[in-house]
Protein backbone atom coordinates (compact mmCIF):
# COMPACT_ATOMS: atom_id res chain seq x y z
CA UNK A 1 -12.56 -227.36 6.20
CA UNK A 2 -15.03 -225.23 4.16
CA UNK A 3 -13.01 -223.09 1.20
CA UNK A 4 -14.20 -220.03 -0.03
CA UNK A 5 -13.86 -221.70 -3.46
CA UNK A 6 -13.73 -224.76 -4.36
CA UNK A 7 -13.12 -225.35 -8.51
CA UNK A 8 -15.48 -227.78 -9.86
CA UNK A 9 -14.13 -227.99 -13.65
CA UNK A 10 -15.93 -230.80 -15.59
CA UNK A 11 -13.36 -233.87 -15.21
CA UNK A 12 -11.73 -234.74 -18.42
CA UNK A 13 -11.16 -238.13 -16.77
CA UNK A 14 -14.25 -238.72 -17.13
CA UNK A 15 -14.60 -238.07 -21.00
CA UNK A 16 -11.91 -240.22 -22.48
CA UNK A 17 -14.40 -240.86 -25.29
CA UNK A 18 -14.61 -236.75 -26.03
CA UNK A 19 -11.20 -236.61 -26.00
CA UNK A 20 -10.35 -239.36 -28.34
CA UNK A 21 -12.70 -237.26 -31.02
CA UNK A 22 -10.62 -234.70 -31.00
CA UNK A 23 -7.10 -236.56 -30.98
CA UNK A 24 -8.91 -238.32 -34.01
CA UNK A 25 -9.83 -235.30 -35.77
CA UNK A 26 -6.63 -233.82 -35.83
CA UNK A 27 -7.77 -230.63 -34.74
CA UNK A 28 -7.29 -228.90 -31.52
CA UNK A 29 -7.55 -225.30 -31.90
CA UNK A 30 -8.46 -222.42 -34.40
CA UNK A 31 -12.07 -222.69 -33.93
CA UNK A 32 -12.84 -226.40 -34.16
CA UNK A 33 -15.97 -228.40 -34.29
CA UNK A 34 -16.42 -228.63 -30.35
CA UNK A 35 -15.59 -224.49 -29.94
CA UNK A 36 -18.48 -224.09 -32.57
CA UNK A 37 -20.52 -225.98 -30.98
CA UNK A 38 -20.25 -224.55 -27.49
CA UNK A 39 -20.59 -221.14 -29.28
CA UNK A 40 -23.98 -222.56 -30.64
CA UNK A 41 -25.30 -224.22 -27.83
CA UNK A 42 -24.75 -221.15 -25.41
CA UNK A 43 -26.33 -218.77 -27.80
CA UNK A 44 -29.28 -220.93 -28.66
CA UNK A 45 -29.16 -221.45 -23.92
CA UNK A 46 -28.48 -218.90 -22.46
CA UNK A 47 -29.08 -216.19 -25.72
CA UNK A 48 -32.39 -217.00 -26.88
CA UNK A 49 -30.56 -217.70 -29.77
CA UNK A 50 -30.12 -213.45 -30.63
CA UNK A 51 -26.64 -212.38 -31.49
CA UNK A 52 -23.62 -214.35 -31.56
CA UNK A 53 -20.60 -216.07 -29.35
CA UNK A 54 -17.19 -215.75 -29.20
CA UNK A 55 -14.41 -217.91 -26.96
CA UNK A 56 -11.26 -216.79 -25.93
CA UNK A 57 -8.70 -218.26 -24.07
CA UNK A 58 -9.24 -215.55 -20.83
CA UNK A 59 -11.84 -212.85 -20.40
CA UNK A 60 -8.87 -210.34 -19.79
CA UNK A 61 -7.87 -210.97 -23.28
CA UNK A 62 -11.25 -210.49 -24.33
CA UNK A 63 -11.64 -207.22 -22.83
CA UNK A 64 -8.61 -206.04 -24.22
CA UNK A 65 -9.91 -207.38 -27.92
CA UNK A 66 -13.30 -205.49 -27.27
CA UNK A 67 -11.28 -202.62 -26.08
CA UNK A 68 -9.21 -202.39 -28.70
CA UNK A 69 -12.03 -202.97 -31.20
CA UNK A 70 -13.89 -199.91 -30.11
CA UNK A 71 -11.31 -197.78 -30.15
CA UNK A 72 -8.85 -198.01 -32.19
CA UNK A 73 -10.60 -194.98 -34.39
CA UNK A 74 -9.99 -193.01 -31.32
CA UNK A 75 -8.67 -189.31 -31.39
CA UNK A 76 -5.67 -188.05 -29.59
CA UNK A 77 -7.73 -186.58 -27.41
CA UNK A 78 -9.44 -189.33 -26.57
CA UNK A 79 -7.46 -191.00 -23.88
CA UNK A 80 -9.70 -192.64 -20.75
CA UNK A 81 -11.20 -195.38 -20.32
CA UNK A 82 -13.98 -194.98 -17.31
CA UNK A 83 -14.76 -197.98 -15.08
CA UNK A 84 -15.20 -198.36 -11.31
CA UNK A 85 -12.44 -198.11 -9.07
CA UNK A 86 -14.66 -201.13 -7.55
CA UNK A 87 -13.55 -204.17 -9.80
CA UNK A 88 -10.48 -206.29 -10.78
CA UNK A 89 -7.42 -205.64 -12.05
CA UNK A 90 -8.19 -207.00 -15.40
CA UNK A 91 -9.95 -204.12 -16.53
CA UNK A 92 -7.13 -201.47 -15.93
CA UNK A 93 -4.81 -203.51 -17.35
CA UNK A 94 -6.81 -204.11 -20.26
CA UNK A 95 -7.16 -200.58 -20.67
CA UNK A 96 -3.65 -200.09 -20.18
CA UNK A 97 -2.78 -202.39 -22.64
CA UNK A 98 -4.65 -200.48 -24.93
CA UNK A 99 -3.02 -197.39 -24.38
CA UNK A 100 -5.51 -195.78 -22.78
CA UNK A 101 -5.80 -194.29 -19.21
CA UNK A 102 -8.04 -195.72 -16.40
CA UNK A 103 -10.52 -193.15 -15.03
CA UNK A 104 -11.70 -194.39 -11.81
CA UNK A 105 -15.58 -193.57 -10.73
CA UNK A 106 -17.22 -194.34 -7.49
CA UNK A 107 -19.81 -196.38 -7.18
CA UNK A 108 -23.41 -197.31 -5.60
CA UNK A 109 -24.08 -198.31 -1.89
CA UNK A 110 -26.28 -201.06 -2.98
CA UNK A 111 -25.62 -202.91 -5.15
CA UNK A 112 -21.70 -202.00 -5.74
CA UNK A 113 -21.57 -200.98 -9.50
CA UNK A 114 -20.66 -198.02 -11.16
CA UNK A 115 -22.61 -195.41 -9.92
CA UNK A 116 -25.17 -193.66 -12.62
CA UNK A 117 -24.21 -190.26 -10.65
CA UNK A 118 -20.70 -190.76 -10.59
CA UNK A 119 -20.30 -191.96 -14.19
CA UNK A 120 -22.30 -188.96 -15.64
CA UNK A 121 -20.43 -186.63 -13.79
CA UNK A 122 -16.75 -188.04 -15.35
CA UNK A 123 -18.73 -187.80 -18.59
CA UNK A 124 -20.05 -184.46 -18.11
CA UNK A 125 -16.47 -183.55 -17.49
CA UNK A 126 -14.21 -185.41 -19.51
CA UNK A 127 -16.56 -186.21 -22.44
CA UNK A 128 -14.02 -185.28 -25.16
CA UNK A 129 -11.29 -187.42 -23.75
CA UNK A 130 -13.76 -190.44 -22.51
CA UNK A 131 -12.53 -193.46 -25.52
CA UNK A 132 -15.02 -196.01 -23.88
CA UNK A 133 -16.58 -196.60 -20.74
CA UNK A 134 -16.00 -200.15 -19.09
CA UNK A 135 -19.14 -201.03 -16.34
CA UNK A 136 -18.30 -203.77 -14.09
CA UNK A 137 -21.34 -206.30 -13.56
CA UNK A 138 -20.30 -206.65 -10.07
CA UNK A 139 -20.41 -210.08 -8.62
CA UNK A 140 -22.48 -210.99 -11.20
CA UNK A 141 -25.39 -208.29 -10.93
CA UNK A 142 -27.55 -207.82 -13.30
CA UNK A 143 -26.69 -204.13 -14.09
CA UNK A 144 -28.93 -202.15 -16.38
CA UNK A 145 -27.48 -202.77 -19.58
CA UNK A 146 -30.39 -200.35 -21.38
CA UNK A 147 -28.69 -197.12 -19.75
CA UNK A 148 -25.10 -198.18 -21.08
CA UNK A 149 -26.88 -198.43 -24.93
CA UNK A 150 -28.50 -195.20 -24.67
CA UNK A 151 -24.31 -193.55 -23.21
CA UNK A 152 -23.67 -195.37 -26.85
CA UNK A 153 -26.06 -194.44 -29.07
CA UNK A 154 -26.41 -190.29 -27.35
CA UNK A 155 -23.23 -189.56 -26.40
CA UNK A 156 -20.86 -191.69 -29.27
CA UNK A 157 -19.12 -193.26 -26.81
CA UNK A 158 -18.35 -197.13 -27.09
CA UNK A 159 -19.34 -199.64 -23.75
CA UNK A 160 -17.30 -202.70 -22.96
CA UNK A 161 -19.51 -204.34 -20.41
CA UNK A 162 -17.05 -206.56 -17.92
CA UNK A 163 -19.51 -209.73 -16.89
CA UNK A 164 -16.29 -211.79 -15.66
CA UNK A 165 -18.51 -213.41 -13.14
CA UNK A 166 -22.08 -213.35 -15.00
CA UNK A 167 -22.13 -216.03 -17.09
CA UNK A 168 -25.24 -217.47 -15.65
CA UNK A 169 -27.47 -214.69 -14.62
CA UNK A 170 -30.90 -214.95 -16.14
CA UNK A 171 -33.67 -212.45 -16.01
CA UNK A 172 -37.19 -213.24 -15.12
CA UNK A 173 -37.97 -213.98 -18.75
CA UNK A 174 -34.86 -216.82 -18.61
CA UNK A 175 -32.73 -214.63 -20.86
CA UNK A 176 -28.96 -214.50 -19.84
CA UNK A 177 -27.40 -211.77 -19.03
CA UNK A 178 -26.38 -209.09 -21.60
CA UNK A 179 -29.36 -210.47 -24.06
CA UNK A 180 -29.94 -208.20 -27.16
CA UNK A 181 -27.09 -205.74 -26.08
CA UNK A 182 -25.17 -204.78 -28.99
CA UNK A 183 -21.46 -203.92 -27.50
CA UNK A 184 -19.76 -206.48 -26.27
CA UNK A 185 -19.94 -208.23 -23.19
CA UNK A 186 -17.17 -210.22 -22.05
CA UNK A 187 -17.74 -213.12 -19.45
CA UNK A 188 -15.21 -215.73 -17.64
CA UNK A 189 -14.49 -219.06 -17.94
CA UNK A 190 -12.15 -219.34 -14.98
CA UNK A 191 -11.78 -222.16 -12.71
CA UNK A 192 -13.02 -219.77 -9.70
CA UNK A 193 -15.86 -218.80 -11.44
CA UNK A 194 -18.82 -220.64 -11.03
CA UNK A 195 -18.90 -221.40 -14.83
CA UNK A 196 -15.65 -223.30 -14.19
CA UNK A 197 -13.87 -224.68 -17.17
CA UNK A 198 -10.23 -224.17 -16.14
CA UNK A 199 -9.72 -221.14 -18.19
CA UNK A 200 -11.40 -219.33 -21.38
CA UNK A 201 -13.63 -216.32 -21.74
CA UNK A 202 -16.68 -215.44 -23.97
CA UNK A 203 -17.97 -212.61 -25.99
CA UNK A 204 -21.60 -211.77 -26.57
CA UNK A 205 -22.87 -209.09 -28.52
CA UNK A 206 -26.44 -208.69 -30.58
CA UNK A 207 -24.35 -207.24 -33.30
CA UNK A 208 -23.05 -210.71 -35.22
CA UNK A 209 -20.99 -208.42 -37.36
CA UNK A 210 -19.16 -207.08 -34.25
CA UNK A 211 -18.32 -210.51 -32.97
CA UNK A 212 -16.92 -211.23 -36.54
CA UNK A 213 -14.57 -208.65 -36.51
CA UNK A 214 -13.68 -209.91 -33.00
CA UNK A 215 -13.00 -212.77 -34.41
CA UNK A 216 -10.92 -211.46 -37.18
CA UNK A 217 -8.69 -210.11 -34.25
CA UNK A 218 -8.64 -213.35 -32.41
CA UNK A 219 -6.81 -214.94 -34.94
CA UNK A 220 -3.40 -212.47 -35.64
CA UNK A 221 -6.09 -209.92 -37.60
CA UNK A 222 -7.23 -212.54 -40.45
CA UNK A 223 -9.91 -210.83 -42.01
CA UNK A 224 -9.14 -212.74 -45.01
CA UNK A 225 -7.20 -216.53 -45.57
CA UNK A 226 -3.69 -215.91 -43.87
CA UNK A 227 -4.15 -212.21 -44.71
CA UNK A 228 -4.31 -209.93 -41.78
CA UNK A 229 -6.82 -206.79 -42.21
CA UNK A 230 -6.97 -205.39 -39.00
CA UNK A 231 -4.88 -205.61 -35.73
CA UNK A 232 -4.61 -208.82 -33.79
CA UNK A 233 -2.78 -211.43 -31.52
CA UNK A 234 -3.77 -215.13 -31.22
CA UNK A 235 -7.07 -215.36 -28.53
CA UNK A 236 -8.10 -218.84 -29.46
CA UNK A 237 -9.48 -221.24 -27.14
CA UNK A 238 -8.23 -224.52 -27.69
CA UNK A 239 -10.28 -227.53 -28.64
CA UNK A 240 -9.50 -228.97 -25.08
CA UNK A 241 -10.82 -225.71 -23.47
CA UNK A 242 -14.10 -226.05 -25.69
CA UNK A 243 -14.54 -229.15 -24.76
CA UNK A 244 -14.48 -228.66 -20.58
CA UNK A 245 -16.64 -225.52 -21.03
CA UNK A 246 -19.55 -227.83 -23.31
CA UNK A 247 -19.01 -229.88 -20.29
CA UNK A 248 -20.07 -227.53 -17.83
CA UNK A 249 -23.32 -226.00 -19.50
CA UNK A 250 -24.55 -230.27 -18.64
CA UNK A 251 -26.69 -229.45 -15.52
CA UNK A 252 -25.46 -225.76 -15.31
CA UNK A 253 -28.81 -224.50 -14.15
CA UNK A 254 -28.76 -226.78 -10.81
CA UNK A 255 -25.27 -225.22 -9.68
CA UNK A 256 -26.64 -221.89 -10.13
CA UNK A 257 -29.45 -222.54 -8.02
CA UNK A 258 -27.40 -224.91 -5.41
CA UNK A 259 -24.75 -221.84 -4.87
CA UNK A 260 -28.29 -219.53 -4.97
CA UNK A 261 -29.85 -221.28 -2.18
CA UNK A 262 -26.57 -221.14 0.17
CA UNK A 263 -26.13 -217.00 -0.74
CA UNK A 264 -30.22 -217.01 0.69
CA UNK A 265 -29.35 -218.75 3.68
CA UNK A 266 -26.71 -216.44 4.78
CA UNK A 267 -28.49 -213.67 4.16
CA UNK A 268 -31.30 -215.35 6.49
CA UNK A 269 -28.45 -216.04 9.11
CA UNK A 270 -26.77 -212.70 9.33
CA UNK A 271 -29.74 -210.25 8.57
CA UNK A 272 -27.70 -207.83 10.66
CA UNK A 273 -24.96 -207.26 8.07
CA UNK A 274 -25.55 -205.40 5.04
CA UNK A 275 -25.72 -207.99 1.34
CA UNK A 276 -25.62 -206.92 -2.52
CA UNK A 277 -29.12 -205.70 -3.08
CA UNK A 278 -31.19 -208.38 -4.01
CA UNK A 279 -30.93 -208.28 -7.96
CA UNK A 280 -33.74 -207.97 -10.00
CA UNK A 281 -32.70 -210.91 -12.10
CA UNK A 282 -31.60 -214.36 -11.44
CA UNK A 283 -28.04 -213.48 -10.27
CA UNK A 284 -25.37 -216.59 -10.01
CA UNK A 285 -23.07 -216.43 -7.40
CA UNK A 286 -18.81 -216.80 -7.39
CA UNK A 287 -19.16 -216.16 -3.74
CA UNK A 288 -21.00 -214.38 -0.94
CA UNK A 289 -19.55 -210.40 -0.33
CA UNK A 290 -21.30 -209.04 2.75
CA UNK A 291 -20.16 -205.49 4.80
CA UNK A 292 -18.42 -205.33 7.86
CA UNK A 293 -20.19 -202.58 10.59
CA UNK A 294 -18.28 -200.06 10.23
CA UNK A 295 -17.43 -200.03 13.84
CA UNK A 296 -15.68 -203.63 12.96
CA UNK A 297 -13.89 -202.33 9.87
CA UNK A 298 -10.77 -201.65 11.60
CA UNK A 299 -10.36 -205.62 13.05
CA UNK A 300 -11.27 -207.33 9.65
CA UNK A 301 -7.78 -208.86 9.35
CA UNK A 302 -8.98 -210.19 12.78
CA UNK A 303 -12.38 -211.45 11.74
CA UNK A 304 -10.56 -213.28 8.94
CA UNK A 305 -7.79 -215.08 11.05
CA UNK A 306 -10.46 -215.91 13.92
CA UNK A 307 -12.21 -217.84 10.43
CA UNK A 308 -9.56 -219.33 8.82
CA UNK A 309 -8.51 -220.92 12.50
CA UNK A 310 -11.69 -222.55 12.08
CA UNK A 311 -11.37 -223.81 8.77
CA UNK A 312 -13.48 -221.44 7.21
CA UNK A 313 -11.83 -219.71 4.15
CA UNK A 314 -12.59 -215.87 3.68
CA UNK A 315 -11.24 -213.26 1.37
CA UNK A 316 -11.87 -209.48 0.41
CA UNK A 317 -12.85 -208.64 -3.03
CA UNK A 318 -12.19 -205.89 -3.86
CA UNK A 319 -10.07 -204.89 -1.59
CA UNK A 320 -7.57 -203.07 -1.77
CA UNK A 321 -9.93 -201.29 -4.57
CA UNK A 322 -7.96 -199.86 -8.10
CA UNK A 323 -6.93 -196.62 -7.56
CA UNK A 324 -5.76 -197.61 -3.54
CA UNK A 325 -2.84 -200.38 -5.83
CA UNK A 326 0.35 -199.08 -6.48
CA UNK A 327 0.94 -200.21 -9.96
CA UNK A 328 -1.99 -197.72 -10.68
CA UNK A 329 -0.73 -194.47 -9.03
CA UNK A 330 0.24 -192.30 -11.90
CA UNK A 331 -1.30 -194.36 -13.76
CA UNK A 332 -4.98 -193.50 -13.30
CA UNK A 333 -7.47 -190.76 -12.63
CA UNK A 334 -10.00 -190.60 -10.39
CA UNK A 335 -13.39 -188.84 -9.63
CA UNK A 336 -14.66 -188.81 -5.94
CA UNK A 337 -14.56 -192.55 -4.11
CA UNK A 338 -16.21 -191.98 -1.09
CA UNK A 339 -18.73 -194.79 -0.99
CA UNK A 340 -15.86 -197.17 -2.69
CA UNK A 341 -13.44 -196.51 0.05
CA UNK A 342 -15.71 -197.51 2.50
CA UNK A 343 -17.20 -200.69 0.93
CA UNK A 344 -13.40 -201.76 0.23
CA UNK A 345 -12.96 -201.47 3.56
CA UNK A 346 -15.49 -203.02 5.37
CA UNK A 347 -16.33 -206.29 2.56
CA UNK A 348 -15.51 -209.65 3.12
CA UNK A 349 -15.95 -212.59 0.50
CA UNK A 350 -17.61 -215.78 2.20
CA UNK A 351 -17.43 -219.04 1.03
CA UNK A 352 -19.73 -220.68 -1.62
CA UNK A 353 -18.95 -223.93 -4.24
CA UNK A 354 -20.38 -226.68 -6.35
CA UNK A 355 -21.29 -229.16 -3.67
CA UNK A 356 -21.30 -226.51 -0.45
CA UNK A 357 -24.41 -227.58 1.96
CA UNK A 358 -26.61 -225.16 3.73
CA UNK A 359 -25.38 -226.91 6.84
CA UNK A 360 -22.22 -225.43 6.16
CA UNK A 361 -23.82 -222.19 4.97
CA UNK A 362 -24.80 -222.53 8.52
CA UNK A 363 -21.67 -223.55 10.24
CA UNK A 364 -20.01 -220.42 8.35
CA UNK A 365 -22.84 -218.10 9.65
CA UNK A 366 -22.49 -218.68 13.22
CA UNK A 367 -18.62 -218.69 13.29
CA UNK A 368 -19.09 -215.12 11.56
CA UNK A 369 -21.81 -214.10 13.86
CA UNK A 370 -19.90 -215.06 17.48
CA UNK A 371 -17.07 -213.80 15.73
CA UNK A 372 -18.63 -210.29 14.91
CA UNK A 373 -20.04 -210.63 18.82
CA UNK A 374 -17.18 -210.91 20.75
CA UNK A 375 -15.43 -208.17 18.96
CA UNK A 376 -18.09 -205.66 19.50
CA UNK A 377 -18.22 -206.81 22.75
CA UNK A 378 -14.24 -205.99 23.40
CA UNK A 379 -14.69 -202.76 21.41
CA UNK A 380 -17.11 -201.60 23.90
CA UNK A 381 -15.05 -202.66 26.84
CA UNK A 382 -12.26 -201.18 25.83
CA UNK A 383 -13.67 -197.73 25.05
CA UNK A 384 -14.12 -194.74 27.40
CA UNK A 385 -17.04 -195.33 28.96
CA UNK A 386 -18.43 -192.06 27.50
CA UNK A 387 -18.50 -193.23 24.56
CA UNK A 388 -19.88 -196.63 25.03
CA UNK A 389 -23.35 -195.57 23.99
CA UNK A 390 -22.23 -194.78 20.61
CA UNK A 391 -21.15 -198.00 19.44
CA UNK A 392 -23.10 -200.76 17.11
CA UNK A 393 -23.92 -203.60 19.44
CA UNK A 394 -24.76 -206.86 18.61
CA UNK A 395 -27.29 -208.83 20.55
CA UNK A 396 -26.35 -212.71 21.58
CA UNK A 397 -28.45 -214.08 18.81
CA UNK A 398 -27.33 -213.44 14.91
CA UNK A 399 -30.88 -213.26 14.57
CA UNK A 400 -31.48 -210.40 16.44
CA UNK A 401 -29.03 -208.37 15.39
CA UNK A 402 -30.15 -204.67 14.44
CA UNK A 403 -29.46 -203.68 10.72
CA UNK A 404 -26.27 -201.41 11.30
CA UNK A 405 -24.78 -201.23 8.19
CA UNK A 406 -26.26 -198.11 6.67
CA UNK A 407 -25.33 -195.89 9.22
């Protein structure tokens, strides 16, 4: 059986002596000596030591903090929140949550995040009513965070930068993702992430002021002893949930680089299907997403079954995408989502985890590729013959299949 994931949470079994500490110290939540330490450590790892941390107990409940945050000065005109249609759920609820209204952009055919196009378009248009924008580092890409600053700083218009699956990704200097950037960037702790500590989130911004005020609203708006000052709920992350997620950053680096090296090999298996574009930066890896021809789009509930009878697991993020979800109809708005409806339709999520071999990179690989084979082959039987000539074929071997996915 290979899963598509396969939680690797530190094992508190394993550090009785950790957890005794805190049992001894008597204190298990509201920002305890192991939560400020994790908040040090990853700043000082993964930060460069620039700007400051702050843990949550879930990254949806940091986005609607950040949210919130941002724009709670907001007029009444000011009403949308613009993200991808392209992402999870989280982010439209968030919004939601915050009373505002999800406006839904497309987004680009590489490397599956908000479209630069699309987005200035909504702006262009709804610029008056636009209370923040919401990019979605998708799958962990290393989106260009610089653009998103300038929307800030030109147009007065906050950026909540959703990094759910990011926290990892390192650019070629060995900075982590989101560096320097002064909104707030909210990552996951989740146990399907591959920073997997159970549950928890994290905010990074540049700006330690912002993160204070975060903070504030963490903890039921305390901007002074037992005093609220501002809005807030209770966001804490509890000593326990510190604890697992200091764990984790202990050998960190190899995971990213194990689940790296089985994302290459798949790409080197199935050069015929259409990848993420290769990021720039060191990108870490939840799982593998890879296009369907669009030929095969049709039969993916097929492709899927014909995997999971052979113990492989397989999923579709994001599919169905945001505005194609009921709870969102009415809900939402949308600009044009021509190149999202077709991604959503045609992406499948292979598997990748802690202790996944390239053997079974492998083993995943060719059931996919005779998978994808026979089909086309049964598709072209079964059509007129024509229009045989017009359909994608497949060769025998996956590596000789013709790059089909970009037409």
């Amino acid at each position: 059986m290979i899963p598509l994931i396969k939680p690797s949470p530190p094992r508190l079994s394993e550090a009785a002596a950790k957890l005794r500490q805190i049992e001894n110290s008597g204190l298990f939540s509201n920002f305890g000596p192991v939560n400020t330490q994790f908040e040090d450590t990853l700043v000082a790892r993964l930060f460069g030591g620039t700007g400051a941390c702050l843990t949550v107990c879930n990254a949806t409940i940091g986005l609607m903090l950040a949210v919130q945050q941002v724009s709670e000065n907001r007029n009444s005109r000011q009403k949308y929140a613009l993200m991808p249609s392209f992402t999870f759920a989280a982010a439209a609820q968030a919004a939601l949550w915050c009373g505002l209204t999800p406006l839904f952009c497309d987004i680009d055919p590489t490397c599956w995040a908000a479209s630069a196009e699309a987005e200035d378009e909504l702006l262009c248009r709804y610029r008056d009513q636009i209370a923040v924008v919401m990019p979605y580092a998708t799958f962990g890409y290393d989106i260009e965070l610089d653009r998103y600053a300038r929307i800030q700083a030109e147009l007065g218009i906050p950026v909540v930068v959703d990094a759910a699956a990011s926290l990892g990704t390192r650019s070629a200097h060995g900075h982590g993702f989101g560096t320097g950037y002064p909104g707030a960037v909210v990552f996951s702790m989740h146990a399907t992430k591959s920073f997997a500590a159970g549950e928890g989130g994290v905010i990074y911004s540049a700006d330690t002021e912002l993160i204070a005020r975060l903070r504030a609203m963490s903890n039921f708006g305390f901007g002074e002893p037992r005093t609220a000052t501002v809005l807030g709920l209770n966001a804490k992350l509890s000593e326990v949930g510190a604890l697992l997620a200091l764990l984790k950053l202990e050998g960190y680096e190899s995971v990213v680089a194990a689940r790296g090296a089985v994302v290459e090999r798949y790409r080197q298996a199935l050069p015929g299907l259409q990848f993420q574009t290769i990021s720039p930066c060191h990108q870490v890896h939840q799982f593998a997403p890879v296009l369907l021809p669009r030929a095969l789009a049709p039969m993916r509930a097929a492709v899927q079954a014909r995997l999971q009878a052979s113990g492989i697991g397989m999923a579709t993020y994001f599919s169905p995408h945001l505005a194609e979800q009921p709870f969102f109809n009415g809900k939402s708005r949308s600009g044009s989502l021509e190149v999202t409806r077709d991604v959503a339709a045609r992406i499948i999520s292979l598997p990748v985890y802690d202790e996944m071999t390239l053997e079974d990179a492998d083993e995943v690989a060719d059931c996919l590729g005779t998978t994808i084979r026979a089909m086309e082959q049964a598709t072209i039987h079964a059509a007129p013959s024509r229009h045989r000539g017009h359909l994608p074929q497949f060769p025998v071997a996956p590596a000789d299949y013709k790059t089909i996915a970009a037409k």
